[in-house]
Structure formats: structure tokens, C-alpha cells
N, C-alpha and C. Protein backbone atom coordinates (compact mmCIF):
# COMPACT_ATOMS: atom_id res chain seq x y z
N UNK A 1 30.55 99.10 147.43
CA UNK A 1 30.86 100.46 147.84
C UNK A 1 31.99 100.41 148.86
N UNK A 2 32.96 101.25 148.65
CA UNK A 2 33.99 101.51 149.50
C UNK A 2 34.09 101.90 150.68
N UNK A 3 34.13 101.59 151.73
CA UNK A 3 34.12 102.43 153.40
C UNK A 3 35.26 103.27 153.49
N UNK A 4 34.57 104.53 153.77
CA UNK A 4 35.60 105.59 154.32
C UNK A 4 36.62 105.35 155.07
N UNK A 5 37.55 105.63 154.90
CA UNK A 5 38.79 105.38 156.17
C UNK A 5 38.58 106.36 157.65
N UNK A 6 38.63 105.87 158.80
CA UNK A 6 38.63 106.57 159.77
C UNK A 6 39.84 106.80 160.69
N UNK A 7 39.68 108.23 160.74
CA UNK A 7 40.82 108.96 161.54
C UNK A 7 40.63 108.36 162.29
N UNK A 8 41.57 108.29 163.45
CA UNK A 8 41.98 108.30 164.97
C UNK A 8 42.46 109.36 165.86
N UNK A 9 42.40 109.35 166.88
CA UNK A 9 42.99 110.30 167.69
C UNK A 9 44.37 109.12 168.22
N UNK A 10 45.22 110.06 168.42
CA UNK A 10 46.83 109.81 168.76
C UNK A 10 46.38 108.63 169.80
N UNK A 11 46.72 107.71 170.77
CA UNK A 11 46.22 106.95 171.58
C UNK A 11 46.75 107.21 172.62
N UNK A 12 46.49 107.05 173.64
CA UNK A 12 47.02 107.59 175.12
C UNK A 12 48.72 107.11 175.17
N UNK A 13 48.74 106.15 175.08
CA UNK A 13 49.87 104.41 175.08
C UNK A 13 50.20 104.07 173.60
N UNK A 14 51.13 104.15 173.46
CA UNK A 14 51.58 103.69 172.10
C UNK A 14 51.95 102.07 172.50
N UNK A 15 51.95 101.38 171.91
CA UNK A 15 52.35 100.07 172.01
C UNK A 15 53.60 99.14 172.61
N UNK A 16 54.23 100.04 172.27
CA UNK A 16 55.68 100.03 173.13
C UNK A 16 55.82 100.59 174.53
N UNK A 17 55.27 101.70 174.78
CA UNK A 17 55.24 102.17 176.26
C UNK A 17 54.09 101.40 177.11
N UNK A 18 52.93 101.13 176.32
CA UNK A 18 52.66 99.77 177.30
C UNK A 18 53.24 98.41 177.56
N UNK A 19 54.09 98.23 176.70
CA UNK A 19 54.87 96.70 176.75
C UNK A 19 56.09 97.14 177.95
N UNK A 20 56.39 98.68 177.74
CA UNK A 20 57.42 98.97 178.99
C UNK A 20 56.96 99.35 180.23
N UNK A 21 55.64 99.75 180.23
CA UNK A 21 54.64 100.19 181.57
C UNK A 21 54.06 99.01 182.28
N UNK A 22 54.15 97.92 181.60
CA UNK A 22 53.18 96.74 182.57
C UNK A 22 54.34 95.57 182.22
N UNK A 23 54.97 95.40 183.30
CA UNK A 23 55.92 94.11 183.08
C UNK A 23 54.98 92.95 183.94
N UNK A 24 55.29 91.56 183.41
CA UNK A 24 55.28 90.14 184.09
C UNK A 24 55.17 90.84 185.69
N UNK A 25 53.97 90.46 186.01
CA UNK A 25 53.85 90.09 187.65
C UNK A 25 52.62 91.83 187.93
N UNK A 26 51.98 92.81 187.10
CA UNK A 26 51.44 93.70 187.63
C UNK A 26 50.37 92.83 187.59
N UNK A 27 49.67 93.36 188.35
CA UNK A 27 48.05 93.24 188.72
C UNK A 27 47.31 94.36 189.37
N UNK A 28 46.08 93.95 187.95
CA UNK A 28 45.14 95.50 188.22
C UNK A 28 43.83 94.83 188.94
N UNK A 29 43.07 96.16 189.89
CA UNK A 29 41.49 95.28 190.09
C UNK A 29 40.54 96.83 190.06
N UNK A 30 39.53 96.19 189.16
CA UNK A 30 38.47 97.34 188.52
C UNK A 30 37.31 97.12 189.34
N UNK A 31 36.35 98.11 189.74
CA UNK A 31 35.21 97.58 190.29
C UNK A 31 34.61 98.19 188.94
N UNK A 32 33.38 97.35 188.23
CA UNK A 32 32.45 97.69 187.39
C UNK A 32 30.92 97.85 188.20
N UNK A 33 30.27 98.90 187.43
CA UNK A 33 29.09 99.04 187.83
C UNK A 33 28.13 99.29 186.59
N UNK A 34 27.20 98.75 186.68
CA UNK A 34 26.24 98.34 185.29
C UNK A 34 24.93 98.64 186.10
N UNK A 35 24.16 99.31 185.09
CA UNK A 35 23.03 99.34 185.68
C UNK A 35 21.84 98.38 185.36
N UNK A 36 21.70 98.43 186.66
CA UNK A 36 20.71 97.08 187.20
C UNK A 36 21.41 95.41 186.78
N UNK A 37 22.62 95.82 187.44
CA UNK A 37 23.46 94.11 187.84
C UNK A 37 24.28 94.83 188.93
N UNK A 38 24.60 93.99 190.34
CA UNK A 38 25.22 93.95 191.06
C UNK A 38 26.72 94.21 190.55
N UNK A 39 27.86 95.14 191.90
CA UNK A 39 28.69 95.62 190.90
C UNK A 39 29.79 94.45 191.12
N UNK A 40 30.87 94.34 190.14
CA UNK A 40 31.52 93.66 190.13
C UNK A 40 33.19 94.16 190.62
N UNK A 41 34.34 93.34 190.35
CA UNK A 41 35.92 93.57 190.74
C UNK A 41 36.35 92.54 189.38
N UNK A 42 37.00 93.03 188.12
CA UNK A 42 37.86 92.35 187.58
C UNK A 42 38.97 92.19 188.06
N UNK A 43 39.78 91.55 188.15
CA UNK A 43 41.20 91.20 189.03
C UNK A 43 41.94 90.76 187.55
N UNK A 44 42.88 91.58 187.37
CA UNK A 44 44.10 91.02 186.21
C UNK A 44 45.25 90.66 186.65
N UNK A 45 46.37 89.86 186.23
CA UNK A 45 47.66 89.63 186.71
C UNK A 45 48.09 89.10 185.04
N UNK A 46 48.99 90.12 185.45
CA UNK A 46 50.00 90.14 183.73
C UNK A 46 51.27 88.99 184.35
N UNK A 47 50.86 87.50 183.39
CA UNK A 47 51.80 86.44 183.91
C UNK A 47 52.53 86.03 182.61
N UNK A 48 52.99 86.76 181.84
CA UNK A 48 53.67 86.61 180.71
C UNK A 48 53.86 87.75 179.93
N UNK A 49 54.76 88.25 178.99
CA UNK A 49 55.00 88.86 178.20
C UNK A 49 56.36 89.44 177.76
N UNK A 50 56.43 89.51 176.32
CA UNK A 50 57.79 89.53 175.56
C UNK A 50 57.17 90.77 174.54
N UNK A 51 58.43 91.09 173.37
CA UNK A 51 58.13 92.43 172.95
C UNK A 51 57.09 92.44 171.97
N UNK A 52 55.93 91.11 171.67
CA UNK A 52 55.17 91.28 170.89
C UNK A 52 53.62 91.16 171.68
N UNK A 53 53.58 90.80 172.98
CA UNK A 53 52.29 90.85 173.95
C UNK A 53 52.44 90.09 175.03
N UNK A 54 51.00 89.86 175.49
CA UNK A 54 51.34 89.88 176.92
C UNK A 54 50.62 88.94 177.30
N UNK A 55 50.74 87.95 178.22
CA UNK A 55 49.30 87.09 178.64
C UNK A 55 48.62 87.35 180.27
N UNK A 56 47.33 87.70 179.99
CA UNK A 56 46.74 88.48 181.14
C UNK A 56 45.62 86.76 181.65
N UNK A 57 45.64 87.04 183.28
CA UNK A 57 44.82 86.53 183.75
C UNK A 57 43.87 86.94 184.27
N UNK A 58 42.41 86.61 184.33
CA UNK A 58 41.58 87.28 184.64
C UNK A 58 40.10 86.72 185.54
N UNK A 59 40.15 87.04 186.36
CA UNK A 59 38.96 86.41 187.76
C UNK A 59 37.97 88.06 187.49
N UNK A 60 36.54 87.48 187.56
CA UNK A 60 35.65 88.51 188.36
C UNK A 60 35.34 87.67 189.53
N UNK A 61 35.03 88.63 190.50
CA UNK A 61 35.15 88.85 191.78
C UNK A 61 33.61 89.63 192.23
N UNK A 62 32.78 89.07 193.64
CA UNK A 62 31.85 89.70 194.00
C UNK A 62 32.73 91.02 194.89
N UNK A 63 31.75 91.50 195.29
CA UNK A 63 32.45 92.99 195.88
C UNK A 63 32.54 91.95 196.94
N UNK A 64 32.57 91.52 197.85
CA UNK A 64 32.97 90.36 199.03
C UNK A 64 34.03 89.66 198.37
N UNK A 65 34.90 89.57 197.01
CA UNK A 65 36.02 89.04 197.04
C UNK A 65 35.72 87.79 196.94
N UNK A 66 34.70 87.38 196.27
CA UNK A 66 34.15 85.76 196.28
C UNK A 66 34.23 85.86 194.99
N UNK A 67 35.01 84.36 194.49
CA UNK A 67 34.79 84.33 193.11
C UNK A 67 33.71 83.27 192.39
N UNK A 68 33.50 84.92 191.55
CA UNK A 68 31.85 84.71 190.47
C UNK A 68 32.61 83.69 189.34
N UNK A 69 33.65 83.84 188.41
CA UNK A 69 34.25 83.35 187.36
C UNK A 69 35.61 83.55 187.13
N UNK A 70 36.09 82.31 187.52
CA UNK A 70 37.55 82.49 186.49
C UNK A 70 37.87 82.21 185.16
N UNK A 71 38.31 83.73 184.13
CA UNK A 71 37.92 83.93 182.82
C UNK A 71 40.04 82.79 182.23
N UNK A 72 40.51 82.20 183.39
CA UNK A 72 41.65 81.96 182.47
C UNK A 72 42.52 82.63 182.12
N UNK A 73 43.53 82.64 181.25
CA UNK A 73 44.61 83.66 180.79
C UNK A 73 44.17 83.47 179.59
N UNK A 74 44.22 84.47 178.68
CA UNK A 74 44.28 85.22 177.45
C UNK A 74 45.54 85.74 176.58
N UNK A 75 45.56 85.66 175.54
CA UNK A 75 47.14 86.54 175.40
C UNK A 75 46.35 87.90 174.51
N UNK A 76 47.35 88.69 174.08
CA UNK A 76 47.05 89.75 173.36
C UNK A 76 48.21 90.30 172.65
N UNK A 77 48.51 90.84 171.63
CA UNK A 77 49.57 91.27 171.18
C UNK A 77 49.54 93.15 171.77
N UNK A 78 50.72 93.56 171.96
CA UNK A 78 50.82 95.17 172.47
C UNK A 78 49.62 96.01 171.93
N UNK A 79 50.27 95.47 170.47
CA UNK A 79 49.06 96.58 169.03
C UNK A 79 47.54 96.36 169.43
N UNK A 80 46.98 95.10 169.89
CA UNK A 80 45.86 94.87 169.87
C UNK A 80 45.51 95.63 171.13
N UNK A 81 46.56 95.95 172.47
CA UNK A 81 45.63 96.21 173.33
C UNK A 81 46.09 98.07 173.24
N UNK A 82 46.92 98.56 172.38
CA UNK A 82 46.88 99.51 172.07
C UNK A 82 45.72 100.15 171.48
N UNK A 83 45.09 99.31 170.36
CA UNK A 83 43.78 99.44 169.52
C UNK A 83 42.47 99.88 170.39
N UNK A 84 42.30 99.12 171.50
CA UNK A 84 41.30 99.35 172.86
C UNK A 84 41.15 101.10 173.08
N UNK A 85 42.12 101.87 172.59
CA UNK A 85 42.29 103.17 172.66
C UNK A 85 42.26 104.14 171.42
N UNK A 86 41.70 103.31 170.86
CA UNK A 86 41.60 104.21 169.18
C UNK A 86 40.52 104.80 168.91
N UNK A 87 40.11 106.08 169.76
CA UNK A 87 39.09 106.58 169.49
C UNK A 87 39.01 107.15 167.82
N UNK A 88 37.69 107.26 167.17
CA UNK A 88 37.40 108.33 165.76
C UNK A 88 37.48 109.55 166.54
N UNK A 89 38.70 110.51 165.68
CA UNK A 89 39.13 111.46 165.80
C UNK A 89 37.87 112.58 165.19
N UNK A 90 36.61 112.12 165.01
CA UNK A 90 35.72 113.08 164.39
C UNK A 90 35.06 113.16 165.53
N UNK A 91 34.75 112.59 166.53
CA UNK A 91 33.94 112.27 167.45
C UNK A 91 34.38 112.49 169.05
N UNK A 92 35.52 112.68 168.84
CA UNK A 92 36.28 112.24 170.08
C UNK A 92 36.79 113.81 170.29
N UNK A 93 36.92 114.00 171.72
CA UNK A 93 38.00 114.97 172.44
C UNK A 93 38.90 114.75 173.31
N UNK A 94 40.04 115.33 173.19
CA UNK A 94 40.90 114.98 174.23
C UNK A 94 41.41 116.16 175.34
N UNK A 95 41.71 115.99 176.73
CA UNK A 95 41.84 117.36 177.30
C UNK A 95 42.35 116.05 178.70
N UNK A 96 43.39 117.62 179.29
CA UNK A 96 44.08 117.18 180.42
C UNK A 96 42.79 117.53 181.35
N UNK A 97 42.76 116.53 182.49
CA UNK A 97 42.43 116.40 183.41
C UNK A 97 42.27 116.17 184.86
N UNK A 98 41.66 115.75 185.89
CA UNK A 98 42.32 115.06 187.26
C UNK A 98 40.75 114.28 187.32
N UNK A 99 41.57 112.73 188.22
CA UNK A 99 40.50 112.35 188.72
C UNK A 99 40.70 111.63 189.92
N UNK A 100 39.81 111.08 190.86
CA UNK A 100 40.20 110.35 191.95
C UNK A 100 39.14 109.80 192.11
N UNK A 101 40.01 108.15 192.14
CA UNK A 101 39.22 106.69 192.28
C UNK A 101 39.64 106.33 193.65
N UNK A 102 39.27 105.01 194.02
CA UNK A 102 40.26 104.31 195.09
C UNK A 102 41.29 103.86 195.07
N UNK A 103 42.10 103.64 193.67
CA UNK A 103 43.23 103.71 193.91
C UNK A 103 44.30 104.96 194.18
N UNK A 104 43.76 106.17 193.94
CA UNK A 104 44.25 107.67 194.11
C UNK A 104 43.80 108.47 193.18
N UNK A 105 44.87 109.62 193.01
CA UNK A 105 44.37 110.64 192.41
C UNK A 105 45.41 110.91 191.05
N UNK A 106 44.81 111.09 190.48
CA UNK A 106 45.20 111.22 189.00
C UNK A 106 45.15 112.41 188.22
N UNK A 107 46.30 112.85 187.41
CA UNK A 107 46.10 113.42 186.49
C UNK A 107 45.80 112.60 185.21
N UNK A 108 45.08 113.53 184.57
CA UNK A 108 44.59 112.19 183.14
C UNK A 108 44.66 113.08 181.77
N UNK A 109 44.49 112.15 181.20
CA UNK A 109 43.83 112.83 179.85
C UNK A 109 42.56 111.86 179.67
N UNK A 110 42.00 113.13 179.59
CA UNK A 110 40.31 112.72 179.25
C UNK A 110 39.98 112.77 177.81
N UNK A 111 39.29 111.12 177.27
CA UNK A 111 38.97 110.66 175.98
C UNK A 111 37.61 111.04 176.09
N UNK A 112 36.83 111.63 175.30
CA UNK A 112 35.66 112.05 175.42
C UNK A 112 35.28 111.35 174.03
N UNK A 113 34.27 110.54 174.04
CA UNK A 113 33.78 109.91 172.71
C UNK A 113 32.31 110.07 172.82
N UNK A 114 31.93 111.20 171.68
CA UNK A 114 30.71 111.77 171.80
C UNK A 114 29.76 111.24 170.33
N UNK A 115 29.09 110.45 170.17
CA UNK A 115 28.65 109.93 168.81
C UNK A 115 27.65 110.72 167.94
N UNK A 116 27.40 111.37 166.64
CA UNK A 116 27.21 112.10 165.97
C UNK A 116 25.76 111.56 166.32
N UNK A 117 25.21 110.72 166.21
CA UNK A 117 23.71 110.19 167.14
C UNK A 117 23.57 110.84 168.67
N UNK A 118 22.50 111.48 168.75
CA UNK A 118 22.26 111.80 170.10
C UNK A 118 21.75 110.87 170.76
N UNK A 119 21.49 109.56 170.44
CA UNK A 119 20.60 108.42 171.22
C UNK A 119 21.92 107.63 171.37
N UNK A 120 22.91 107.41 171.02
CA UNK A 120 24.05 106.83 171.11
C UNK A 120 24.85 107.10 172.55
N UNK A 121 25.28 106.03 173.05
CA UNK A 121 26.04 106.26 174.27
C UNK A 121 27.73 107.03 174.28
N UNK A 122 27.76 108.05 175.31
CA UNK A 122 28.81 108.54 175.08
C UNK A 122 29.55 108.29 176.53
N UNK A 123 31.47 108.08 175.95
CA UNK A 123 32.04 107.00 176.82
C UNK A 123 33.25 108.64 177.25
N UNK A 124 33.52 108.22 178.41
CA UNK A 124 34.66 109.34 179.05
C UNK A 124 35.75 108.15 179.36
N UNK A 125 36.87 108.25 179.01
CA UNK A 125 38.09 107.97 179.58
C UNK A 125 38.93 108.31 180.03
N UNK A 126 39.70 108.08 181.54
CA UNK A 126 40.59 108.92 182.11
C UNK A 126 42.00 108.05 182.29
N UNK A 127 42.69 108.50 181.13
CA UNK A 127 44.10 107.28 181.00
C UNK A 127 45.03 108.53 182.28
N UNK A 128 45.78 107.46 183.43
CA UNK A 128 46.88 108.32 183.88
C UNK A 128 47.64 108.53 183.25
N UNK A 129 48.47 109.40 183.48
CA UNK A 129 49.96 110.28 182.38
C UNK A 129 50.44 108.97 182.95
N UNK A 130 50.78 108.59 184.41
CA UNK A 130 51.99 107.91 184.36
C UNK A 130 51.46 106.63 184.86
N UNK A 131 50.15 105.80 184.40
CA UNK A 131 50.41 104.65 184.54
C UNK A 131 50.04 104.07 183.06
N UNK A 132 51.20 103.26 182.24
CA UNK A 132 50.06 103.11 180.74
C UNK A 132 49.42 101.86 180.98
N UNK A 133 48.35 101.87 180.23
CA UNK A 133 47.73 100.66 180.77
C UNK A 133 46.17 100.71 180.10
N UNK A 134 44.91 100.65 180.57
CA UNK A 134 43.69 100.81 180.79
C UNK A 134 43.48 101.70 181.21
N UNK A 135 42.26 102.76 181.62
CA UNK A 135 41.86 103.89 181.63
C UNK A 135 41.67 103.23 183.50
N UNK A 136 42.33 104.48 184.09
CA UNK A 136 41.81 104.46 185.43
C UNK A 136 40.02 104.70 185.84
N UNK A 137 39.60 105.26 185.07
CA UNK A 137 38.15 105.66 185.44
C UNK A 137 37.60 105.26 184.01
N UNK A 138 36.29 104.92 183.52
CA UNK A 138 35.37 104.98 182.60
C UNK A 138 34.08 105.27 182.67
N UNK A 139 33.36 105.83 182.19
CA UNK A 139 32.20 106.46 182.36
C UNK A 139 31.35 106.20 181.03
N UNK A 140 29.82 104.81 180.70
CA UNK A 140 29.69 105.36 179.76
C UNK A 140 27.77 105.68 180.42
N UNK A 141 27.37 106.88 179.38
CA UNK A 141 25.91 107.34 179.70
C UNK A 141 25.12 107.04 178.17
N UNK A 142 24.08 107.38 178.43
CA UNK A 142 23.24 107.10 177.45
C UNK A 142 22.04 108.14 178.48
N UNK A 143 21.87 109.54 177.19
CA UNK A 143 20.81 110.13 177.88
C UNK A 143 21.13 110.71 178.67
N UNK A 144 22.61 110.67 179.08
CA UNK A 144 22.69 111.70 180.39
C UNK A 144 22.51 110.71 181.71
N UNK A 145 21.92 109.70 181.43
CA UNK A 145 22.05 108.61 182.74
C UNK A 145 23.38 107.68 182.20
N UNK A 146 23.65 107.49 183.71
CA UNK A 146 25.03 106.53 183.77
C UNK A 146 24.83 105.38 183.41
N UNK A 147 25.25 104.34 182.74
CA UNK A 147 25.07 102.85 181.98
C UNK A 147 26.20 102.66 183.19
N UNK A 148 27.47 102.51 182.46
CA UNK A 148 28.38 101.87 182.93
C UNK A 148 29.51 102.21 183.83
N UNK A 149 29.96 102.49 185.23
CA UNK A 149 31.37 102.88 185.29
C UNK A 149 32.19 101.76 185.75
N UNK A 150 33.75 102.07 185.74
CA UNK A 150 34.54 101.60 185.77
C UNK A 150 35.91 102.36 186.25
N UNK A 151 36.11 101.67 187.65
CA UNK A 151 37.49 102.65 188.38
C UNK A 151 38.42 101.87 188.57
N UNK A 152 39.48 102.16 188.70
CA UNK A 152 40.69 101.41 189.11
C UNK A 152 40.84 101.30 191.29
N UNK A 153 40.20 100.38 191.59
CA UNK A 153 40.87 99.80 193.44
C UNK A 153 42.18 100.21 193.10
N UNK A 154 43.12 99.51 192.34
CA UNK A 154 44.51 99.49 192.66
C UNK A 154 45.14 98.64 191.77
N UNK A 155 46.73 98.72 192.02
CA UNK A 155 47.72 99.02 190.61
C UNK A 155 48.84 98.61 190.84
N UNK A 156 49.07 96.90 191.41
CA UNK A 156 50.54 96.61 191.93
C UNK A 156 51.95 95.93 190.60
N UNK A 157 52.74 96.51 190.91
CA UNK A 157 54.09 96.02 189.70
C UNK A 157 55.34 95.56 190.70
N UNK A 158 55.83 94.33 189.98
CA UNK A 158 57.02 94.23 190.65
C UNK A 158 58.05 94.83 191.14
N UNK A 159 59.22 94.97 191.60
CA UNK A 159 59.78 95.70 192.28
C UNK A 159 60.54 95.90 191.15
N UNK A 160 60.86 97.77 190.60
CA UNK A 160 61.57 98.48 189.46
C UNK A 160 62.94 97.54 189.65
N UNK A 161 64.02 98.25 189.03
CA UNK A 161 65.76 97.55 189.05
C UNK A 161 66.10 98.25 190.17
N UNK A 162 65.66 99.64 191.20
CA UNK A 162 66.05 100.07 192.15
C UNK A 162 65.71 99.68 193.59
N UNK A 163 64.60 98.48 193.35
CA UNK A 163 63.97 97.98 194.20
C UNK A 163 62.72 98.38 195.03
N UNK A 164 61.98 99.47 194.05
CA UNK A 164 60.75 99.89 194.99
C UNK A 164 60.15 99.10 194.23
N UNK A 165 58.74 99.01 194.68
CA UNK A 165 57.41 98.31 194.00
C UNK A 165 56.60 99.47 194.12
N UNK A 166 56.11 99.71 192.60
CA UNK A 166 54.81 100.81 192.29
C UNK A 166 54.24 99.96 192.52
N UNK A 167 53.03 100.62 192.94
CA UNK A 167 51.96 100.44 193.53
C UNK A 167 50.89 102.05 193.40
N UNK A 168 49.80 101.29 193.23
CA UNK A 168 48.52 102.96 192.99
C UNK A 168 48.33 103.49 194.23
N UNK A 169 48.31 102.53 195.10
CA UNK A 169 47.82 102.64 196.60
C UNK A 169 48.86 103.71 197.08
């Protein structure tokens, strides 16, 4: 039997504007919170990449900044980490938004992925307009209780060709 093909919704980041939004040398750090595990800090540093992907390094971190595991560098191609954002367009909503983490305040567009199962967990994503990348905030529930979140601390990039350094902070 044949599987249906599934729509998508448009993706926040097209593949190319993240290969031009995160050059060699950014580094992101997420605090995760899971329920019933102590919360965590992923720490990324983008230490490679050309126009087909990127190679990310990656430490978790106790909230004390002590390191639990270093996960190594990884590579990824643009498309693949574009894919991370491919919600089913049957399921999914999209709508402008604002949010504010510790790294600041954001306008977003909010990914709403609501599953045709009511026992199924439903995930919120808040991509900034102007940072492409990973979703500054994530939210997923089950039941209306919170499972998982996920915020962006902060958001450092090398210094542009004019010489500032973005930064979230």
C-alpha cells in the first residue's frame, strides 16, 4: 500500500538563509527543561561550514556550567537542518507573534503543531524573524501539562563585514 504524501507548511528558514544567518564562529546556549530531570544548557558553536552545511559542536552543561557531556562535532547539510522545521501543513498553524526568553524579546512566528490525536503531544515554536536558526522558545505539552521547554540564554556571531558582533544579549 502506498503512503500518502504529506504537505508541509512553508518553513520558517529556507536553507540558504540559514547557511547566510549562522556563519563559522556563532554559538547558541538553550536551557532545556524536561519533566522530572534536572534542567539542562546545550551550548553549540558552529566551527565549520560551506554552501552545503555546517559542522556544529555540542556540550550539555549543568545549570552551574559544569560539564555533564561533550556530544563532539556533528556535521549536517543546510537541507537537513532546514527539515527540523517541516511541520504537516494539516496539523500545523502558523501566526505572528512575540516572545521573551533570556536572551530577549522577540518577535516570532509561532509553529503550532496540534496532532489529530488528542492524547498526542502538541509542540509550539517560536522561530525569530531575524535570527534564522532554531526556534528561540519551544514548548511541548501533553494534556495541557508541560513535557518539555526549551529557550534560547543567548546568541553570539562573529563580527558582520562592518564590524559589530550580533549578539541576542
Amino acid at each position: 500500500m502506498k503512503e500518502a504524501a504529506v504537505d508541509y507548511m512553508a518553513p520558517p528558514f529556507p536553507a540558504d538563509e540559514l547557511r547566510r544567518g549562522i556563519p563559522i564562529g556563532t554559538e547558541m546556549r538553550f536551557r532545556i527543561e524536561s519533566q522530572g530531570a534536572p534542567s539542562v544548557i546545550q551550548h553549540w558553536v558552529f566551527t565549520g561550514a560551506d554552501d552545503k552545511g555546517c559542522t556544529i559542536a555540542a556540550r550539555i552543561l549543568a545549570e552551574d556550567g559544569s560539564l555533564i557531556e561533550d556530544k563532539g562535532e556533528g556535521t549536517s547539510t543546510w537541507a537537513e537542518l532546514e527539515a527540523h522545521a517541516h511541520f504537516p501543513a494539516a496539523t500545523t498553524t502558523r501566526a505572528e507573534s512575540r516572545v521573551e526568553v533570556p536572551a530577549g524579546s522577540y518577535e516570532t512566528w509561532l509553529y503550532e503543531v496540534r496532532p489529530a490525536d488528542p492524547e498526542a503531544p502538541v509542540r509550539r515554536y517560536h522561530f525569530a524573524w531575524k535570527l534564522p536558526g532554531p526556534p528561540v522558545a519551544m514548548e511541548v505539552t501533553k494534556s495541557g501539562t508541560l513535557v518539555t521547554r526549551m529557550v534560547l540564554l543567548d546568541r553570539t556571531q562573529p563580527a558582520s563585514e562592518d564590524g559589530e558582533v550580533e549578539s541576542s544579549e
